[in-house]
Protein backbone atom coordinates (compact mmCIF):
# COMPACT_ATOMS: atom_id res chain seq x y z
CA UNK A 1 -17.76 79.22 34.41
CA UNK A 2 -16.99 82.36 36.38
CA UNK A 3 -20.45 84.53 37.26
CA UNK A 4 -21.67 87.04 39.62
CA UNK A 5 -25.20 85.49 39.98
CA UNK A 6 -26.14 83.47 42.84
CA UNK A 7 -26.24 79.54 42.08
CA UNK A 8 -29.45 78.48 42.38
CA UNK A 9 -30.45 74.54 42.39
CA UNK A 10 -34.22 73.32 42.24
CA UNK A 11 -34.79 69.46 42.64
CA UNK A 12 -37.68 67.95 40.67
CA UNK A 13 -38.03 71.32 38.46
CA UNK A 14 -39.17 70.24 35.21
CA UNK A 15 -42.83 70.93 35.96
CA UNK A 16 -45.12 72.03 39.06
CA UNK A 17 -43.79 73.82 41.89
CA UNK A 18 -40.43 73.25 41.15
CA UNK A 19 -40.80 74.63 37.78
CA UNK A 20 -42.66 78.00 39.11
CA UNK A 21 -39.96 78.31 41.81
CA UNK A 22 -37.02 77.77 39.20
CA UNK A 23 -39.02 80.63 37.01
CA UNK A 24 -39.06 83.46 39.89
CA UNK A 25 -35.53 83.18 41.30
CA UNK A 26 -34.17 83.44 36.99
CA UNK A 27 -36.67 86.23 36.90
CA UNK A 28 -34.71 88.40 40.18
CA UNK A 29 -31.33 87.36 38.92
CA UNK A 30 -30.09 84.36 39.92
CA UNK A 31 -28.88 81.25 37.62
CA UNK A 32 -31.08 78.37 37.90
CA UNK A 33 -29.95 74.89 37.78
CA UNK A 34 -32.78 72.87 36.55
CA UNK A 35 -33.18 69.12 37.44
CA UNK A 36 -34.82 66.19 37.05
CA UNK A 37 -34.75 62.17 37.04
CA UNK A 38 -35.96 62.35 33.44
CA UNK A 39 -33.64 64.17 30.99
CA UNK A 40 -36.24 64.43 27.95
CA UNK A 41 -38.64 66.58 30.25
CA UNK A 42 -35.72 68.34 32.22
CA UNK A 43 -34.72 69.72 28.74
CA UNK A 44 -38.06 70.73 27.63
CA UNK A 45 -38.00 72.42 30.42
CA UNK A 46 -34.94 74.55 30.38
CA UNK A 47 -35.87 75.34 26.53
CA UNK A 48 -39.42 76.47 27.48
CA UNK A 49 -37.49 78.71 30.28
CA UNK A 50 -34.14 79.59 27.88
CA UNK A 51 -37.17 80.92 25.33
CA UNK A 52 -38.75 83.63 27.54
CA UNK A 53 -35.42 84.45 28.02
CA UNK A 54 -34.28 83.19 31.55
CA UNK A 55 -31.12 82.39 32.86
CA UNK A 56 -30.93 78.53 33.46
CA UNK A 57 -29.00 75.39 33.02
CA UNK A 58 -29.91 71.60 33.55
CA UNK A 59 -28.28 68.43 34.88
CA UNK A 60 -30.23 65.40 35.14
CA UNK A 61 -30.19 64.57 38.92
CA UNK A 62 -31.93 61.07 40.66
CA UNK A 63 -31.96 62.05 44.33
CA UNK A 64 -32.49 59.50 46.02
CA UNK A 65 -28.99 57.63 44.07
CA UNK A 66 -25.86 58.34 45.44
CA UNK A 67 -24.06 58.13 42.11
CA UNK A 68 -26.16 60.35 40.43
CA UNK A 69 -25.61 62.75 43.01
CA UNK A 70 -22.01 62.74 43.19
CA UNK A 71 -21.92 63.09 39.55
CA UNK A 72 -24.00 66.12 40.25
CA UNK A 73 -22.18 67.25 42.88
CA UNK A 74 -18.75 67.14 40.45
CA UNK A 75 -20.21 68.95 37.88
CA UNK A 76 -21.39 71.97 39.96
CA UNK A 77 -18.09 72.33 41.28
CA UNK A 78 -16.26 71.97 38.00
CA UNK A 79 -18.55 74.66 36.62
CA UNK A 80 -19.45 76.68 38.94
CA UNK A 81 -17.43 76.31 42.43
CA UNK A 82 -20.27 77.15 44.36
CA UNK A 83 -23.71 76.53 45.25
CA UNK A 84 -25.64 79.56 46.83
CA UNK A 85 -29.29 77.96 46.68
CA UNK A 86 -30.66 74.77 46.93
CA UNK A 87 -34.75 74.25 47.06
CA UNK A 88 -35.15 70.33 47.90
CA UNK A 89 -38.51 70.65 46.06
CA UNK A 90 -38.41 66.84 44.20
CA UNK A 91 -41.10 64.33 46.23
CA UNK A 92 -43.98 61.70 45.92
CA UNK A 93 -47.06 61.86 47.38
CA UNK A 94 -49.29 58.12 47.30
CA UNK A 95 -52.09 59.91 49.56
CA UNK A 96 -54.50 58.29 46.27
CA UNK A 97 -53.87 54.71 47.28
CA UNK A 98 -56.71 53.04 49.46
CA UNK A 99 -54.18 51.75 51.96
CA UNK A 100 -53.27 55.26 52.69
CA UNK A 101 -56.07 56.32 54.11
CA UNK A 102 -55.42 54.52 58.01
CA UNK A 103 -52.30 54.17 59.22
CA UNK A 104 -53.49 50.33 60.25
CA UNK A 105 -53.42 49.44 56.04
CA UNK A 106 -50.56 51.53 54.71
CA UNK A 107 -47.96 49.62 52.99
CA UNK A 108 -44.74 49.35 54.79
CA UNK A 109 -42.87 49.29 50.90
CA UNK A 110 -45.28 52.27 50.30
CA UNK A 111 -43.68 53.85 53.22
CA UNK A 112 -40.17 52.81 53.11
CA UNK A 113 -40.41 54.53 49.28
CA UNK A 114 -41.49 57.81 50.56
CA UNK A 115 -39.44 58.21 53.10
CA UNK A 116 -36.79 57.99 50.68
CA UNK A 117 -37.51 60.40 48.47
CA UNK A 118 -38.99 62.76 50.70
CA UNK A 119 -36.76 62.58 53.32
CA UNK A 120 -33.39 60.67 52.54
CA UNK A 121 -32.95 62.42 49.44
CA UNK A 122 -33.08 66.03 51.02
CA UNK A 123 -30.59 65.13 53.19
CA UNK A 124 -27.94 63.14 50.69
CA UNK A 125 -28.16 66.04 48.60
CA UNK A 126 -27.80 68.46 51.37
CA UNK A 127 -24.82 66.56 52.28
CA UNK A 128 -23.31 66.96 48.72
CA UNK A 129 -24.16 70.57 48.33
CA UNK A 130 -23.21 72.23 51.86
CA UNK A 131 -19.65 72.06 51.45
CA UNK A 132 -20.05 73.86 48.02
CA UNK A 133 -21.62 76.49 50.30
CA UNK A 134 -19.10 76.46 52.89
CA UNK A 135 -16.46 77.49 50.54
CA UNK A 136 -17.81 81.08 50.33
CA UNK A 137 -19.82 81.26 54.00
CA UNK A 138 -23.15 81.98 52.35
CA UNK A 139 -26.38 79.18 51.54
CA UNK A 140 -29.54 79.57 51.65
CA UNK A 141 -31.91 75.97 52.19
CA UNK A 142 -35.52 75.53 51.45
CA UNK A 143 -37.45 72.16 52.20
CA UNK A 144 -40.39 71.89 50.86
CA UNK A 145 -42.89 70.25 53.89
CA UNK A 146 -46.79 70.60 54.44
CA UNK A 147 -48.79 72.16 57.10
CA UNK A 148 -49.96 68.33 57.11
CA UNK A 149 -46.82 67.54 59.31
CA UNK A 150 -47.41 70.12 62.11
CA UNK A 151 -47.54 67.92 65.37
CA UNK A 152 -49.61 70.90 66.67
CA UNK A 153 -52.24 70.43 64.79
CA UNK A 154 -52.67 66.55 63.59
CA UNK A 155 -54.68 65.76 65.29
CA UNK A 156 -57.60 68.08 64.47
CA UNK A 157 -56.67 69.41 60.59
CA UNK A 158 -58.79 68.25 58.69
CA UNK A 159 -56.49 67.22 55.68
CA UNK A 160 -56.94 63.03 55.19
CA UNK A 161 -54.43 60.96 57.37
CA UNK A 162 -51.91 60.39 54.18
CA UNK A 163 -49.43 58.53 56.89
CA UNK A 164 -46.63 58.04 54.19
CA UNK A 165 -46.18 61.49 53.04
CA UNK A 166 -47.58 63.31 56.64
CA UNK A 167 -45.09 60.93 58.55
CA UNK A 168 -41.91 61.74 55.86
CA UNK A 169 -42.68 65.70 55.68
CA UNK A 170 -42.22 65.43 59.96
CA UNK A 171 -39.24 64.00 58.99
CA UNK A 172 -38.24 66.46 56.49
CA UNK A 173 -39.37 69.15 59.33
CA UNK A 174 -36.76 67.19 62.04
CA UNK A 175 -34.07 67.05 59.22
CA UNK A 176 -34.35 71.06 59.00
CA UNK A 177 -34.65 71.97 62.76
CA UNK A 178 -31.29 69.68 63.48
CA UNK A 179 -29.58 70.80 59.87
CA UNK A 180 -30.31 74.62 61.40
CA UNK A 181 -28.73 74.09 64.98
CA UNK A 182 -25.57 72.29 62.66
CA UNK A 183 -25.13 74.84 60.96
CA UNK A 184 -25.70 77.93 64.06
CA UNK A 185 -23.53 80.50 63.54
CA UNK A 186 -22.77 79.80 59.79
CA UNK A 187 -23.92 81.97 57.02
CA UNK A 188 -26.25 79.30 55.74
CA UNK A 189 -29.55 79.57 56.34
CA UNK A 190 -32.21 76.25 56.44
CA UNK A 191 -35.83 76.51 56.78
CA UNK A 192 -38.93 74.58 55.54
CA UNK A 193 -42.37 76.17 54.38
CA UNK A 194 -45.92 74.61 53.44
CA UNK A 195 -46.84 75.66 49.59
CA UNK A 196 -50.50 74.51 50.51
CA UNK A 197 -53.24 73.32 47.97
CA UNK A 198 -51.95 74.18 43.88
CA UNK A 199 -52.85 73.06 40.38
CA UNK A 200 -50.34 70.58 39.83
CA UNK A 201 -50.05 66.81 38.98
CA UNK A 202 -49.70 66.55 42.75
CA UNK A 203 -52.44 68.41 43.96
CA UNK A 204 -54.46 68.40 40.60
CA UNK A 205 -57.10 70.98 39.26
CA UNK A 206 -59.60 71.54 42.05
CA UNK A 207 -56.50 72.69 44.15
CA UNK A 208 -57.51 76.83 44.66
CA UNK A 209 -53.89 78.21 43.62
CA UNK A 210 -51.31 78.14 41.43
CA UNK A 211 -47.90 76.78 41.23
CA UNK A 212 -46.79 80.10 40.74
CA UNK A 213 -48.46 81.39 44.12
CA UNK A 214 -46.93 77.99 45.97
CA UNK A 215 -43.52 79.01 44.83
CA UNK A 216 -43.54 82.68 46.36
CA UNK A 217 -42.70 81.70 49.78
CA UNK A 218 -39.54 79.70 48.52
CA UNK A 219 -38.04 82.70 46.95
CA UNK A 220 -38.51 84.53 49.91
CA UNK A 221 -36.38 82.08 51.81
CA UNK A 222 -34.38 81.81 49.39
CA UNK A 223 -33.32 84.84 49.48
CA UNK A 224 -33.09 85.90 53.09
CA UNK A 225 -30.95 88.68 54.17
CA UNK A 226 -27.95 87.55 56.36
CA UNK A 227 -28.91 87.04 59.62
CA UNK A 228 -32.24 86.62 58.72
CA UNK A 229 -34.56 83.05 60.15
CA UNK A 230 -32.75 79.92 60.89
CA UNK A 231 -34.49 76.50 61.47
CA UNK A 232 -38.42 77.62 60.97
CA UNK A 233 -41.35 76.38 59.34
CA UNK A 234 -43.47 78.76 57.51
CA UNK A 235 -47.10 79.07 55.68
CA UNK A 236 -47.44 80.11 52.10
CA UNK A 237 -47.34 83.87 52.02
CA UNK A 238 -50.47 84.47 50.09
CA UNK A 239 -52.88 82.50 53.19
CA UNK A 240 -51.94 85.58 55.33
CA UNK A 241 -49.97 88.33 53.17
CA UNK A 242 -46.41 87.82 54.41
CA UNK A 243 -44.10 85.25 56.12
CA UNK A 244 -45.83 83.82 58.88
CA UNK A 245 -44.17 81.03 61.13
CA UNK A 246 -46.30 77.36 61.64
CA UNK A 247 -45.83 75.43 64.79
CA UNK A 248 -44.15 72.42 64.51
C-alpha cells in the first residue's frame, strides 16, 4: 500500500494508554497500526476506532516472541515499506502481589517475566522495526517508563518499592539512553517519558487522569521536529504544562 501518512505502530493498543495514544496520532494524520497479543480485542478495537472515523489498521503482535515479531515485521514491509513511529507502550505491572512490596520477597520468576516484557520486548521489536526506518532516514521512538525508575529520586519518592516493574522501567530507561547514542547522527529520534497516575486497568480508577491526558506526551515525541531531543526522559506534559526533562 503506497501512502503519504506517517506509519505509526502502538504496542499493547487495544485498550488504556495505548489505545488513547493510537487515537491522537489517527486524529493529526498519521496511520495507526494497532496491536495486540489478543486478536478478538485488537479488532474491537480498530472497529471502535474505524467507526469515529480514524485511520487505522491491526496486526496481532506477541512481543516478547520472536516469531510473532518477524511475522510482524514481514507484513509491515510488504504493506507498507516503512515504519515512521513506533510507541513500545505494551507492559505488565505485578506491583499488587505481596512479594512485591520488598525487594527481599519478590519472586525471581516474577521478575524474570517482567523484565521480559518490559524490557526485552522493546528492544526485539526495536530491532525489527529500525531498519524499516533506516530505509527512509526518519523514526521517531517512544518508551513508555515511569518517574518510578529515576535513580535520582528512589530513594525518597514516595511511590511503593514495586522492584519488578521499577527495576525493568531502569532498564527500559538504559535501553533508550544507549539506543540514542546508536543511533547519533541518524534521523531517528529515541526517548522515554513517564505517563504518571491514569484510569486504566493498570493504574485503576482512583488514578487522578486519564488515558487520554497520559498519552499527550507520546504524541509529542512522536512527532518531534528533526533535530529535535535525542536520548531523554520526560514527565507527562499536563504535571507542568509542556515537555519537561526527568533526571535519570
Amino acid at each position: 500500500m503506497t501512502t503519504q501518512k506517517k506509519i505509526a505502530v502502538v504496542t499493547g493498543s487495544n485498550r488504556g494508554l495505548g489505545y488513547a495514544i493510537s487515537r491522537q496520532l489517527s486524529q493529526i494524520g498519521n496511520r495507526v497500526i494497532l496491536t495486540s497479543r489478543n486478536e478478538t480485542d485488537g479488532l474491537a478495537a480498530k472497529q471502535q476506532l474505524d467507526s469515529e472515523g480514524f485511520d487505522v489498521d491491526y496486526h496481532v503482535l506477541d512481543a516478547t516472541n520472536d516469531q510473532s515479531v518477524q511475522q510482524f515485521s514481514n507484513w509491515l514491509y510488504e504493506t507498507y515499506g516503512k515504519v515512521d513511529i513506533l510507541v513500545n507502550n505494551a507492559g505488565v505491572n505485578p506491583t499488587t502481589k505481596p512479594e512485591e512490596s520488598s525487594l527481599l520477597t519478590v519472586q525471581l520468576e516474577t521478575m524474570r517475566s517482567t523484565f521480559e516484557t518490559n524490557v526485552l520486548a522493546v528492544l526485539r521489536i526495536s530491532q525489527a522495526l529500525i531498519p524499516l526506518m533506516k530505509v527512509q532516514n526518519y523514526g521517531r521512538i517512544v518508551n513508555i517508563s515511569t518517574e518510578m525508575a529515576s535513580m535520582v529520586s528512589v530513594s525518597t519518592d514516595y511511590y511503593p518499592l514495586a522492584p519488578s516493574y521499577r527495576l525493568s522501567k531502569v532498564g527500559v530507561n538504559g535501553l533508550t539512553v544507549i539506543l540514542a547514542k546508536e543511533l547519533q547522527g541518524s534521523n531517528i529520534l529515541v526517548n522515554a517519558y513517564s505517563p504518571g497516575w491514569m484510569k486504566t486497568d493498570m493504574g485503576g480508577e482512583n488514578a487522578p487522569f486519564t488515558a487520554e491526558e497520559g498519552a499527550e506526551t507520546a504524541v509529542y515525541l512522536a512527532t518531534l521536529p528533526d533535530g529535535g531531543a535525542q536520548g531523554l526522559f520526560f514527565a507527562e506534559m499536563r504535571k507542568f504544562g509542556g515537555p519537561i526533562q526527568l533526571q535519570w
